[in-house]
N, C-alpha and C. Protein backbone atom coordinates (compact mmCIF):
# COMPACT_ATOMS: atom_id res chain seq x y z
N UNK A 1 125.98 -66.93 220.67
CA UNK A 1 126.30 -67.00 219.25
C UNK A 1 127.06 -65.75 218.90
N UNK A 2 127.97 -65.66 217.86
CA UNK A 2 129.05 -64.65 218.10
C UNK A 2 128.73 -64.39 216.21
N UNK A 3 128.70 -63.11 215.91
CA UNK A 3 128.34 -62.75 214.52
C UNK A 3 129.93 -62.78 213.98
N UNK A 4 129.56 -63.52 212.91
CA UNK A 4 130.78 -63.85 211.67
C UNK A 4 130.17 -63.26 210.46
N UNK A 5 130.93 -62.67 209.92
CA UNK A 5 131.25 -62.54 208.46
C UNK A 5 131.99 -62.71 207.26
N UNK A 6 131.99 -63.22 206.03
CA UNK A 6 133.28 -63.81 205.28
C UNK A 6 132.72 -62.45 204.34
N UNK A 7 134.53 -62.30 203.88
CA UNK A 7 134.16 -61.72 202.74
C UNK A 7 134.94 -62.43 201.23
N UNK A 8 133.88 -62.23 200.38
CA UNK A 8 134.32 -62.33 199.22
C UNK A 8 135.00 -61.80 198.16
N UNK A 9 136.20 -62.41 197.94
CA UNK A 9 136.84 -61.39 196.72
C UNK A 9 136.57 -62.36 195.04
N UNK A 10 136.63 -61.35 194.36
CA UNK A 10 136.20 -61.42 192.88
C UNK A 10 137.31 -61.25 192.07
N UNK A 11 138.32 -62.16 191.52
CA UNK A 11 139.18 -61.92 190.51
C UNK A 11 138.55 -61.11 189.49
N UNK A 12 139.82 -60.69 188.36
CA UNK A 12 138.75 -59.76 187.17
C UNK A 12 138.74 -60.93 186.60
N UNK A 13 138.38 -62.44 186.16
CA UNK A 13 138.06 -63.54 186.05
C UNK A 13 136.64 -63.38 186.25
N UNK A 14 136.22 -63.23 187.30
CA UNK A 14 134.79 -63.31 188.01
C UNK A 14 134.95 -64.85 188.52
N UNK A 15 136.47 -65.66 189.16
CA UNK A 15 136.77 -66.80 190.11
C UNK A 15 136.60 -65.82 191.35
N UNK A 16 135.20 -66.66 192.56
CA UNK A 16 135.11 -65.58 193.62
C UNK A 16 136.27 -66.92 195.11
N UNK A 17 136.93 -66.00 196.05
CA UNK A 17 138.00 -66.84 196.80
C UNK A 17 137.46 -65.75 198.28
N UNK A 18 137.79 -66.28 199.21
CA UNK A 18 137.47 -66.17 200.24
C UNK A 18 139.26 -65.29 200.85
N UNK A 19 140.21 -65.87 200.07
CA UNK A 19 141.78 -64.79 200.00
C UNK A 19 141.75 -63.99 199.47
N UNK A 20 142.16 -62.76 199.36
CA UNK A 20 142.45 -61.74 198.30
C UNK A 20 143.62 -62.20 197.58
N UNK A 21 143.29 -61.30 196.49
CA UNK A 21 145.03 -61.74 195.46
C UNK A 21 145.07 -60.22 195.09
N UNK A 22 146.64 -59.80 194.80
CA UNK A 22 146.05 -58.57 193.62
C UNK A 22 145.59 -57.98 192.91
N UNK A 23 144.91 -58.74 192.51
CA UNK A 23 144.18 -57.87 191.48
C UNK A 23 142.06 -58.47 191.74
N UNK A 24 142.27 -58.36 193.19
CA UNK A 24 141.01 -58.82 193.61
C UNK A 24 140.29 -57.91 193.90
N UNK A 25 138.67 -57.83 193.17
CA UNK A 25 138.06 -56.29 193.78
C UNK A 25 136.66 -56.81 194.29
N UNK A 26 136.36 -56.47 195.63
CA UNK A 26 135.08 -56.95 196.39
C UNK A 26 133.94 -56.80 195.89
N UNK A 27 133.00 -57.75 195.71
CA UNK A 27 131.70 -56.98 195.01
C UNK A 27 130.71 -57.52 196.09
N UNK A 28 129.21 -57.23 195.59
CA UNK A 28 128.30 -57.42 197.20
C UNK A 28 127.23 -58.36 196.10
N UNK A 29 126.75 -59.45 196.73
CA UNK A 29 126.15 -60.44 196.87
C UNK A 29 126.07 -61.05 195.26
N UNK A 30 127.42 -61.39 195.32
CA UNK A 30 128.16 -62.43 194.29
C UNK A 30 127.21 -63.42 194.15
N UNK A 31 127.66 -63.98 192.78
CA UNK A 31 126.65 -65.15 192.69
C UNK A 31 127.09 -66.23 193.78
N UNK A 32 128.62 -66.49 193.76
CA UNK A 32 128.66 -67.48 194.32
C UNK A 32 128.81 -67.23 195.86
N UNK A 33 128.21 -66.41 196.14
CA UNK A 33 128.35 -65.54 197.92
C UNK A 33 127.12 -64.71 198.16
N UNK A 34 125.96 -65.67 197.56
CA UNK A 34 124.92 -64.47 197.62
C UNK A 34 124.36 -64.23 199.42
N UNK A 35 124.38 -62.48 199.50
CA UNK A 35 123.65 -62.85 200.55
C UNK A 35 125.13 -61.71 201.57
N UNK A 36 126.44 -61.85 201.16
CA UNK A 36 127.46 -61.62 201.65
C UNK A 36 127.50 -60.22 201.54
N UNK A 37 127.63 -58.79 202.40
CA UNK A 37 127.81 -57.79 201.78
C UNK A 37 129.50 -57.39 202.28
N UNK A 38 129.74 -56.94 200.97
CA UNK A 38 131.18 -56.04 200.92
C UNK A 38 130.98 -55.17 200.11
N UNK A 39 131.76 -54.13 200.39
CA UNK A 39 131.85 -52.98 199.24
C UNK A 39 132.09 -53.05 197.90
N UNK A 40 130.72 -52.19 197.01
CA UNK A 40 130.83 -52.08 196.05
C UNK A 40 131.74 -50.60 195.23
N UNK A 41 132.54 -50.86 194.27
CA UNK A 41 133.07 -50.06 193.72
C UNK A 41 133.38 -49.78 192.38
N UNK A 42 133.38 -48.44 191.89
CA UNK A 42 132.96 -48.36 190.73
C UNK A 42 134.50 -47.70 189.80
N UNK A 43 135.20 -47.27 189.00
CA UNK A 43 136.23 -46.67 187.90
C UNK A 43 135.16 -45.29 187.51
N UNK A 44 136.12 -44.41 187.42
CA UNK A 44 135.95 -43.27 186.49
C UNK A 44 137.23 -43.06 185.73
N UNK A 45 136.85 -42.93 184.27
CA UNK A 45 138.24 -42.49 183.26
C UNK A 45 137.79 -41.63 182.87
N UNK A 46 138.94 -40.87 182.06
CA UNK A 46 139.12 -39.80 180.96
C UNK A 46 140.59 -40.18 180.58
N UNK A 47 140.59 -38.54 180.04
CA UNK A 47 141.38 -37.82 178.96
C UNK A 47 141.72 -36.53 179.67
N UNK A 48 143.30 -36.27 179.69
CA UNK A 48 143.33 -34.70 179.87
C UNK A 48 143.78 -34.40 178.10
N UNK A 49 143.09 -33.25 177.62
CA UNK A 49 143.96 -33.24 175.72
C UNK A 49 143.92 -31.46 175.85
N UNK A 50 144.60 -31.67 174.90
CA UNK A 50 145.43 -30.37 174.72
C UNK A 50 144.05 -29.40 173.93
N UNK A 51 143.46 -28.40 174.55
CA UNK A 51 142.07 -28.28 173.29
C UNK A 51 142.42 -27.07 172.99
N UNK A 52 143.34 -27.08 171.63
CA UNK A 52 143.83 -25.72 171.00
C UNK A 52 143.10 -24.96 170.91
N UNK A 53 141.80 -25.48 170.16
CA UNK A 53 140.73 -24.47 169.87
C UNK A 53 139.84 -23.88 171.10
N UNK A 54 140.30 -24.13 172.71
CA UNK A 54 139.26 -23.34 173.29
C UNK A 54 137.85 -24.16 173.35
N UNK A 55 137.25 -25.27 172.54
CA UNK A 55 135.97 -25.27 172.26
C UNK A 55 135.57 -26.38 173.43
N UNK A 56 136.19 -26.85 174.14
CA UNK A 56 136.04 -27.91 175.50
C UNK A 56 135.07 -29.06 174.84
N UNK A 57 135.32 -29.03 173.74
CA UNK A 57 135.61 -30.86 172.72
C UNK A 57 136.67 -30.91 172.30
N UNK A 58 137.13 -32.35 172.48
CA UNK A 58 138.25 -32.74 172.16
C UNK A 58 138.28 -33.30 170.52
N UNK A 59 138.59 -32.27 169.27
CA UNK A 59 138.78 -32.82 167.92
C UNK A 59 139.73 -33.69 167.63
N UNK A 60 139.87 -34.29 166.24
CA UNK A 60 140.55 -34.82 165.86
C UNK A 60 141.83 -34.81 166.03
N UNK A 61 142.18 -33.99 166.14
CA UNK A 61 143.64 -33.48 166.26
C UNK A 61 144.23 -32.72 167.26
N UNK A 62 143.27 -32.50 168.26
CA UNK A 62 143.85 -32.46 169.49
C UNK A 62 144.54 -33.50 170.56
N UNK A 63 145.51 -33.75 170.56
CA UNK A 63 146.03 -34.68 171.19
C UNK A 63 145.93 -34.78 172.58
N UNK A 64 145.80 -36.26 173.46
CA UNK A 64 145.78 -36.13 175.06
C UNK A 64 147.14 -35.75 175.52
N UNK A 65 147.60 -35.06 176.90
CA UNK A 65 148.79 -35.23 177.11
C UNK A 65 148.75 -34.84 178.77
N UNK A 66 149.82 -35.17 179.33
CA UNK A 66 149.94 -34.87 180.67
C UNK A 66 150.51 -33.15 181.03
N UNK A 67 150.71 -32.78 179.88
CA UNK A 67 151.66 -31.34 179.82
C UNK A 67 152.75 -31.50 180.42
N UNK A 68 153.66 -32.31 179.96
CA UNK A 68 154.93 -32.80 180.02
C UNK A 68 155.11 -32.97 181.69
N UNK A 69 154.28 -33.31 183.00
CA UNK A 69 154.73 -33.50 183.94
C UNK A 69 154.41 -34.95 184.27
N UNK A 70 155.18 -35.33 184.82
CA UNK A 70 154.81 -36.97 185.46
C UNK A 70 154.25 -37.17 186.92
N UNK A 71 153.96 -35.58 187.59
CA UNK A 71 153.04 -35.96 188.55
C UNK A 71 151.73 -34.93 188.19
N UNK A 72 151.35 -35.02 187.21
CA UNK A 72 149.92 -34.45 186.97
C UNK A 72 148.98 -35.37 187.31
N UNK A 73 148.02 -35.17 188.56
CA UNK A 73 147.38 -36.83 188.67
C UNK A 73 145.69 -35.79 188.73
N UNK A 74 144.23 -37.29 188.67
CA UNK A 74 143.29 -36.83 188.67
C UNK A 74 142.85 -37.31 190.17
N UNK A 75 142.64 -36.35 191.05
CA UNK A 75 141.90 -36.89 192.53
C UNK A 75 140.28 -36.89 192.11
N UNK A 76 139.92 -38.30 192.89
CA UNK A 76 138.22 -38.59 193.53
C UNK A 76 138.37 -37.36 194.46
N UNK A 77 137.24 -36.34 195.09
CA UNK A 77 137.45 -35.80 196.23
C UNK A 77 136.33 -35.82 196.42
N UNK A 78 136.22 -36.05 198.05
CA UNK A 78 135.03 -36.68 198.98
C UNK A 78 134.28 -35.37 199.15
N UNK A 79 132.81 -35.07 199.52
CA UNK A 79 132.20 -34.29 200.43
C UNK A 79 132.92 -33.14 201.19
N UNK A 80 134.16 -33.97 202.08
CA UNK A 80 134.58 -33.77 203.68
C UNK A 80 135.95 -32.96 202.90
N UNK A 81 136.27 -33.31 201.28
CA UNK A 81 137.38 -32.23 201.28
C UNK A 81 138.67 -33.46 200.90
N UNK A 82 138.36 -34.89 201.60
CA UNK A 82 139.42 -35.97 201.25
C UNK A 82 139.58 -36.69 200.27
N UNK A 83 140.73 -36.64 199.87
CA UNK A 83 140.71 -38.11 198.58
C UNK A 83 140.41 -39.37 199.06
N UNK A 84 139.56 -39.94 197.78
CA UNK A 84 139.24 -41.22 197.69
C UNK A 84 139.71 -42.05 196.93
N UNK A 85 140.35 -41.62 195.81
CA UNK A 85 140.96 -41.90 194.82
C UNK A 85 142.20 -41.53 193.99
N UNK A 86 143.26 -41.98 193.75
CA UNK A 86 144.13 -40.54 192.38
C UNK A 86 144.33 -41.68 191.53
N UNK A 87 144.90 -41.27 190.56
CA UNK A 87 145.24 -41.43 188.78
C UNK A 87 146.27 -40.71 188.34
N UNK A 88 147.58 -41.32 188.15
CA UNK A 88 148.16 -40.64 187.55
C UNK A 88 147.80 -39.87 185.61
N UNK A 89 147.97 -39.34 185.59
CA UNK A 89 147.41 -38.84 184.01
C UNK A 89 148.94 -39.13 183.44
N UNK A 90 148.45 -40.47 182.81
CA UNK A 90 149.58 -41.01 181.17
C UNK A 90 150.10 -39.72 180.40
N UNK A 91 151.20 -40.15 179.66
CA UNK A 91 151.37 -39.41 178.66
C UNK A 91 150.66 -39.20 177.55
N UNK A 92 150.16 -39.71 177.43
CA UNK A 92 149.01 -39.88 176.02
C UNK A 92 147.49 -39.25 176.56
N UNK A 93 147.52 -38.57 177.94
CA UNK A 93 146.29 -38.09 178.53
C UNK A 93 145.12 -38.78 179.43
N UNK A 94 145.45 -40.17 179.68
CA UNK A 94 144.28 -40.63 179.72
C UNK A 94 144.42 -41.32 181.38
N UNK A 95 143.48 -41.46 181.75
CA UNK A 95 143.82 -41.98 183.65
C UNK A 95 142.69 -42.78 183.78
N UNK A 96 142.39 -43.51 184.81
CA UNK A 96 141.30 -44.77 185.49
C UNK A 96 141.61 -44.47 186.94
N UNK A 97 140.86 -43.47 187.37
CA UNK A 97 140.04 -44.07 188.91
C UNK A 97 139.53 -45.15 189.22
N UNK A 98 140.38 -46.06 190.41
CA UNK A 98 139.70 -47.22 190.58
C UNK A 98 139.15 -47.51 191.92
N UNK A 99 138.48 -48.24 192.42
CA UNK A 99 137.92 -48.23 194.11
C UNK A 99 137.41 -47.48 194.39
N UNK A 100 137.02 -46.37 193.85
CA UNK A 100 135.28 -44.77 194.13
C UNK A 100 134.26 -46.00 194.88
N UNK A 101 133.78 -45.64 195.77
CA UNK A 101 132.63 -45.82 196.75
C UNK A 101 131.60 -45.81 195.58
N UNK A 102 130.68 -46.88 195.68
CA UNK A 102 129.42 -46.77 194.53
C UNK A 102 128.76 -45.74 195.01
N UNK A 103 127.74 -45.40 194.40
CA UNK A 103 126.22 -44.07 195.36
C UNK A 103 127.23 -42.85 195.85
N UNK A 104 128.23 -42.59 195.25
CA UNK A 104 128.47 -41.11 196.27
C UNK A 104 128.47 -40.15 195.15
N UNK A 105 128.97 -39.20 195.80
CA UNK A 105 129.08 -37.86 195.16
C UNK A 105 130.30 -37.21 195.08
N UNK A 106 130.93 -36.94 194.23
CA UNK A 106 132.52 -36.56 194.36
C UNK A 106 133.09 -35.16 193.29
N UNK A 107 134.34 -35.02 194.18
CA UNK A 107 134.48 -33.82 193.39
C UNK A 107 135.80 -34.84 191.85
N UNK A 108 136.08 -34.41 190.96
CA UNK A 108 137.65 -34.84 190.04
C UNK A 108 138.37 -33.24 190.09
N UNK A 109 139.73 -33.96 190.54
CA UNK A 109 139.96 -32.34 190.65
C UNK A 109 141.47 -33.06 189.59
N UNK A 110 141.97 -31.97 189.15
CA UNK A 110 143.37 -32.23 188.76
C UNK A 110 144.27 -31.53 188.93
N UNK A 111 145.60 -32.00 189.65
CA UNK A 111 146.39 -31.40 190.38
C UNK A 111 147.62 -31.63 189.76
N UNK A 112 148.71 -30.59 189.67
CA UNK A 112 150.16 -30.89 189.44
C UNK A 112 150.92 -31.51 190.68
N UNK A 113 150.33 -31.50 191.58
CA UNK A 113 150.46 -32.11 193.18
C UNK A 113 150.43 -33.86 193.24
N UNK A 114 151.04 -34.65 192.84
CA UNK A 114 150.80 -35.96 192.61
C UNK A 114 150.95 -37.02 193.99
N UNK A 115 151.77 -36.08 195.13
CA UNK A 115 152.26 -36.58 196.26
C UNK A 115 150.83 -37.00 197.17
N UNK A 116 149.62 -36.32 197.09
CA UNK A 116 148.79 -36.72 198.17
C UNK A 116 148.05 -37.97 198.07
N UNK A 117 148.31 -38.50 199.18
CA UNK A 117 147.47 -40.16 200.01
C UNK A 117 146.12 -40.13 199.50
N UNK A 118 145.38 -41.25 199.51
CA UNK A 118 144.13 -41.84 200.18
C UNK A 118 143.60 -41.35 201.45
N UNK A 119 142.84 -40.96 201.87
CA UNK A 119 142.50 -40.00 203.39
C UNK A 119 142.88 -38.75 203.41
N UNK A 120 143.61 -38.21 202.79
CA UNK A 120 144.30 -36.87 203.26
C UNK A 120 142.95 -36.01 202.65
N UNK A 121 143.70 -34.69 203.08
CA UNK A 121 143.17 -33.66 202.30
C UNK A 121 143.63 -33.19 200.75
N UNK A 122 142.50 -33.28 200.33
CA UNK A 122 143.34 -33.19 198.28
C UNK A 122 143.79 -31.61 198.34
N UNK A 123 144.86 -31.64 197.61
CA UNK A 123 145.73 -30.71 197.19
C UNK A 123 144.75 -30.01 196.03
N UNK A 124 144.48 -28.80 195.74
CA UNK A 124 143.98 -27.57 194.89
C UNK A 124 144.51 -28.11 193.26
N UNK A 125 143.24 -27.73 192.82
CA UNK A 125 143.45 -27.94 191.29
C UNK A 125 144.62 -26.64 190.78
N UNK A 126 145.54 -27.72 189.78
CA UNK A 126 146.50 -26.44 189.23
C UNK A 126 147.22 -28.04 188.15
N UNK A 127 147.90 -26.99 187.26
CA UNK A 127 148.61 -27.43 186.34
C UNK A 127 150.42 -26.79 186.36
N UNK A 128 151.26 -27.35 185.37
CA UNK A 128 152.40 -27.68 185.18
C UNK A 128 152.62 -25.80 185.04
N UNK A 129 153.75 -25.46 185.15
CA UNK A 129 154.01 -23.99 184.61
C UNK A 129 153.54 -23.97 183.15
N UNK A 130 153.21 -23.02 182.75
CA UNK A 130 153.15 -23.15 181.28
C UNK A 130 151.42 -23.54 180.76
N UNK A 131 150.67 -24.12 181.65
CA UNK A 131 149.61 -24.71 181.48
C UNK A 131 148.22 -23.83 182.14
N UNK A 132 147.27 -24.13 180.94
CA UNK A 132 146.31 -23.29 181.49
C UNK A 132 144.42 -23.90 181.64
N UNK A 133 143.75 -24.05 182.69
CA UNK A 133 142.78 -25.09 182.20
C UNK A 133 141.63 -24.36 181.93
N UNK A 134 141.17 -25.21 180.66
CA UNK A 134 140.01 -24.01 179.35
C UNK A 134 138.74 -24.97 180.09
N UNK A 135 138.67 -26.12 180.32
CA UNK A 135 137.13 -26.23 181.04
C UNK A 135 137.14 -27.78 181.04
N UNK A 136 136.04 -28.95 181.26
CA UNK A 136 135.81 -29.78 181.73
C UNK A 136 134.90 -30.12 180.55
N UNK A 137 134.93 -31.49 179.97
CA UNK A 137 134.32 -32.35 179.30
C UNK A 137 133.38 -33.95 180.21
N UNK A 138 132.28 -33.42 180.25
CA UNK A 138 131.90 -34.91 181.51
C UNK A 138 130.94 -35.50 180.41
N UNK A 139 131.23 -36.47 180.00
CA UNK A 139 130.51 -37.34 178.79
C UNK A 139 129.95 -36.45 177.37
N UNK A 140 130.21 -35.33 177.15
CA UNK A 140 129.69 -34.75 175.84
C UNK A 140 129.26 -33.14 176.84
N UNK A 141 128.92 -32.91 178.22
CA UNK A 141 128.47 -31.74 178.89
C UNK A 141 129.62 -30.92 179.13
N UNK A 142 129.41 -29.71 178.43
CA UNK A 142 130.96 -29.00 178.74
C UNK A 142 130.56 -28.10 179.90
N UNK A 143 131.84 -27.70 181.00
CA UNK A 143 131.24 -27.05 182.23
C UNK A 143 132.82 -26.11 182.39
N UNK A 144 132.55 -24.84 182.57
CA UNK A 144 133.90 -23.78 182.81
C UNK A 144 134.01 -23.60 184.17
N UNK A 145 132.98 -23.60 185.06
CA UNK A 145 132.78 -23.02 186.32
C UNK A 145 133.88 -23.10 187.04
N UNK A 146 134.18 -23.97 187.67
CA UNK A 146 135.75 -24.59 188.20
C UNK A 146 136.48 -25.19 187.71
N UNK A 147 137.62 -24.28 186.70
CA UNK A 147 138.28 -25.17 185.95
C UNK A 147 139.38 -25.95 186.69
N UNK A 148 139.81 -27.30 186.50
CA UNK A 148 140.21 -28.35 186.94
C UNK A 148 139.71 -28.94 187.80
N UNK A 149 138.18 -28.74 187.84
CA UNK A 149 137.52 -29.51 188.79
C UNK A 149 136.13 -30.13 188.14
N UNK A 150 135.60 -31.07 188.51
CA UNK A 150 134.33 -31.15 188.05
C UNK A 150 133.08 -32.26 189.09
N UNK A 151 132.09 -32.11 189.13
CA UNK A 151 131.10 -32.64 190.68
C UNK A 151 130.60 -33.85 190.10
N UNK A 152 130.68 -35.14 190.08
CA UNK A 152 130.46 -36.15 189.50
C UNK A 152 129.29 -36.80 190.43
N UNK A 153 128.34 -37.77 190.26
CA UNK A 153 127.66 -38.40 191.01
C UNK A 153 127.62 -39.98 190.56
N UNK A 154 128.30 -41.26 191.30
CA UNK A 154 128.47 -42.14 190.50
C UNK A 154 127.47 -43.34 191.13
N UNK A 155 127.04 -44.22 190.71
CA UNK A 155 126.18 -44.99 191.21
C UNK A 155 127.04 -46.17 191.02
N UNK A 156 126.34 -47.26 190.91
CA UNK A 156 127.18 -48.89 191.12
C UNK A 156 127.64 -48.97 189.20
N UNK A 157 127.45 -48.06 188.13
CA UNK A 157 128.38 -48.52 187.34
C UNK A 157 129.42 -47.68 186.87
N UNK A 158 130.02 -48.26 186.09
CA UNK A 158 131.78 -46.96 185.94
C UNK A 158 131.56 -46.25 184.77
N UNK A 159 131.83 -44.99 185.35
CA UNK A 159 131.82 -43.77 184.44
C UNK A 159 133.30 -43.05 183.13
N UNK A 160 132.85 -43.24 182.28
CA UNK A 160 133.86 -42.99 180.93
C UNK A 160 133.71 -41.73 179.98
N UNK A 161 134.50 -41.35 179.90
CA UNK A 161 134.79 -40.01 178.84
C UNK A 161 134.47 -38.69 179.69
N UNK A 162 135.54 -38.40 181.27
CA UNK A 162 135.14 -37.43 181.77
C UNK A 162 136.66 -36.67 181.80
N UNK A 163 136.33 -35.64 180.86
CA UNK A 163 137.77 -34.64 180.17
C UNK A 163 137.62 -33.68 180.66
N UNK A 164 139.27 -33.00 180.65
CA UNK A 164 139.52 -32.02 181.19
C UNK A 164 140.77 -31.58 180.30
N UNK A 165 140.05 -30.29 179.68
CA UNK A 165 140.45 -29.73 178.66
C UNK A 165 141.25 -28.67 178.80
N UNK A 166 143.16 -28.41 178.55
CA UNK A 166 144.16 -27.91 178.94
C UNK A 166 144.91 -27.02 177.89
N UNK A 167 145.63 -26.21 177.61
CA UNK A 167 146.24 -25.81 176.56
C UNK A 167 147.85 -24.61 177.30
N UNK A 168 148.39 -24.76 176.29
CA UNK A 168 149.42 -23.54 176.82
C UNK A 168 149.09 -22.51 177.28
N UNK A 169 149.82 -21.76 177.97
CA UNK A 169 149.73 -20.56 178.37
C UNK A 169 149.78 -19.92 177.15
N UNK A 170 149.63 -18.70 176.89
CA UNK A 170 149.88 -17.51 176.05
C UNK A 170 150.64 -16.50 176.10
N UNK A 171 152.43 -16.79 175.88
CA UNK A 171 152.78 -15.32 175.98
C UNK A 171 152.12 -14.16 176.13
N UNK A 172 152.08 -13.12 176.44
CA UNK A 172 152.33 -11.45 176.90
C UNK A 172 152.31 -11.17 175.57
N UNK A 173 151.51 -10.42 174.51
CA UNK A 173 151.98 -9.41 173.32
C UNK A 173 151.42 -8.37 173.36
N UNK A 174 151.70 -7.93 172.68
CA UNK A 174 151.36 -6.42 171.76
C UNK A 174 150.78 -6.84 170.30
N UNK A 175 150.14 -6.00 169.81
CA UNK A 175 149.82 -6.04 168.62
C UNK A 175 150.00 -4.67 167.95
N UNK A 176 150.38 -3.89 168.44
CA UNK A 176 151.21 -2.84 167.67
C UNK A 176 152.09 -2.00 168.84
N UNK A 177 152.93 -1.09 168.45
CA UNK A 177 153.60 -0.42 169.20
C UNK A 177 153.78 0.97 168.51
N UNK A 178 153.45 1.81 169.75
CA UNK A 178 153.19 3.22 169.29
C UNK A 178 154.30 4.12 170.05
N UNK A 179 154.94 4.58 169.11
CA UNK A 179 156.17 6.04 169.26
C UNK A 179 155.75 7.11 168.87
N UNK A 180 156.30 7.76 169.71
CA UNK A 180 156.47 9.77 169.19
C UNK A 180 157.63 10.23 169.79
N UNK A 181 157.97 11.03 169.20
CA UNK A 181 159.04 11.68 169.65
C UNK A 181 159.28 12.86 170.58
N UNK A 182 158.29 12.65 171.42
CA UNK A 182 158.00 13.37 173.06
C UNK A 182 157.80 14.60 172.42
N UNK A 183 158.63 15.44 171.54
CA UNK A 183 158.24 16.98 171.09
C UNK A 183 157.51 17.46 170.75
N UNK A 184 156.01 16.48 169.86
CA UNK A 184 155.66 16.47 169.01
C UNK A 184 155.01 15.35 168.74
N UNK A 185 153.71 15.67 169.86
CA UNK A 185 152.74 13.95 170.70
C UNK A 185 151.77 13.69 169.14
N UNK A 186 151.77 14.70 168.53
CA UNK A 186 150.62 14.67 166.71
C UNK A 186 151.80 13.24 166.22
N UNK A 187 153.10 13.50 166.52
CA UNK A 187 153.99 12.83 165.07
C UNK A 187 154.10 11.37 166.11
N UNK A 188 152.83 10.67 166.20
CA UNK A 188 153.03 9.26 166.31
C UNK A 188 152.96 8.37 165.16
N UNK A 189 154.08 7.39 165.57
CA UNK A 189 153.84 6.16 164.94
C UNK A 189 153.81 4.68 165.24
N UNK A 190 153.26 4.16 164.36
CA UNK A 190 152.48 2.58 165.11
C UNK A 190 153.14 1.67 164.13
N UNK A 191 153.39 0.45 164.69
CA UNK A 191 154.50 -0.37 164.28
C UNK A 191 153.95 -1.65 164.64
N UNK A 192 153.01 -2.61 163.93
CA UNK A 192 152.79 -3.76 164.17
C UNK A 192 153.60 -5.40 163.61
């Protein structure tokens, strides 16, 4: 006797077919396939937004945005260091990880690096020139530790509202400027 297995695919319908189609995602012991195991998989979304205020909540009026690059993406990153996942980050801020392994443990990192695969090694969290990252929003828990990164643990359902909170750089200033006239170090003056 020779071991067979079918697998089942699941339209987002919930019509289960023994073909895949595009937009087919495997689930494990379907109603109409009970008994069948295939991999279960789960989505993680967010928001990258602009958080003027520093406060790693996203207010009213902070807007999402990619910081004007079109390869700002969000990597799944495995244990071992590999992607499992990327997302490009929309203009409007917002991305969907799709196909994450249910039960694991993962890093979200966000990279101006948009070029790396599935399997590879993920490319280092960093942003666009100009861009600076103020901290991580994971459902309402704000976390600074590694900014553009954050340690997720996802089980069999999909995880929503996990932000990562960005803002401009800050010019270089002064806030006053102080002269003397080298002869005569008493006769300073300050010029804000």
């Amino acid at each position: 006797i020779q071991n067979q297995a079918t697998v089942i695919y699941v339209d987002g319908s919930g019509l289960a077919s023994e073909t895949p189609n595009c937009t087919s995602t495997p689930k494990l012991n379907c109603a109409d396939a009970p008994g069948v195991p295939v991999l279960i998989t789960a989505t993680v979304s967010g928001n990258v937004w602009n958080d003027a205020d520093g406060d790693i909540t996203q207010n009213g009026t902070e807007a999402g945005t990619n910081a004007g690059s079109s390869t700002l993406t969000v990597y799944a990153v495995d244990l071992s260091g590999n992607v499992v996942a990327t997302a490009p980050v929309a203009a409007d801020g917002t991305y969907t990880l799709s196909g994450i392994p249910a039960n694991s443990s993962l890093t979200l990192r966000l990279s101006n690096d948009g070029s790396v695969a599935v399997g590879s090694p993920a490319p280092a969290a960093s942003l666009p020139t100009g861009w600076t990252n103020i901290g991580e929003n994971l459902n309402g828990t704000t976390e600074t530790t590694t900014p553009g990164e954050m340690a997720i643990t996802i089980g069999t359902g999909n995880l929503n509202n996990y932000n990562f909170g960005v803002t401009p750089s800050l010019p270089l200033s002064c806030s006053a400027i102080y002269v003397t006239d080298g002869a005569n170090p008493s006769n300073l003056r300050i010029f804000d």
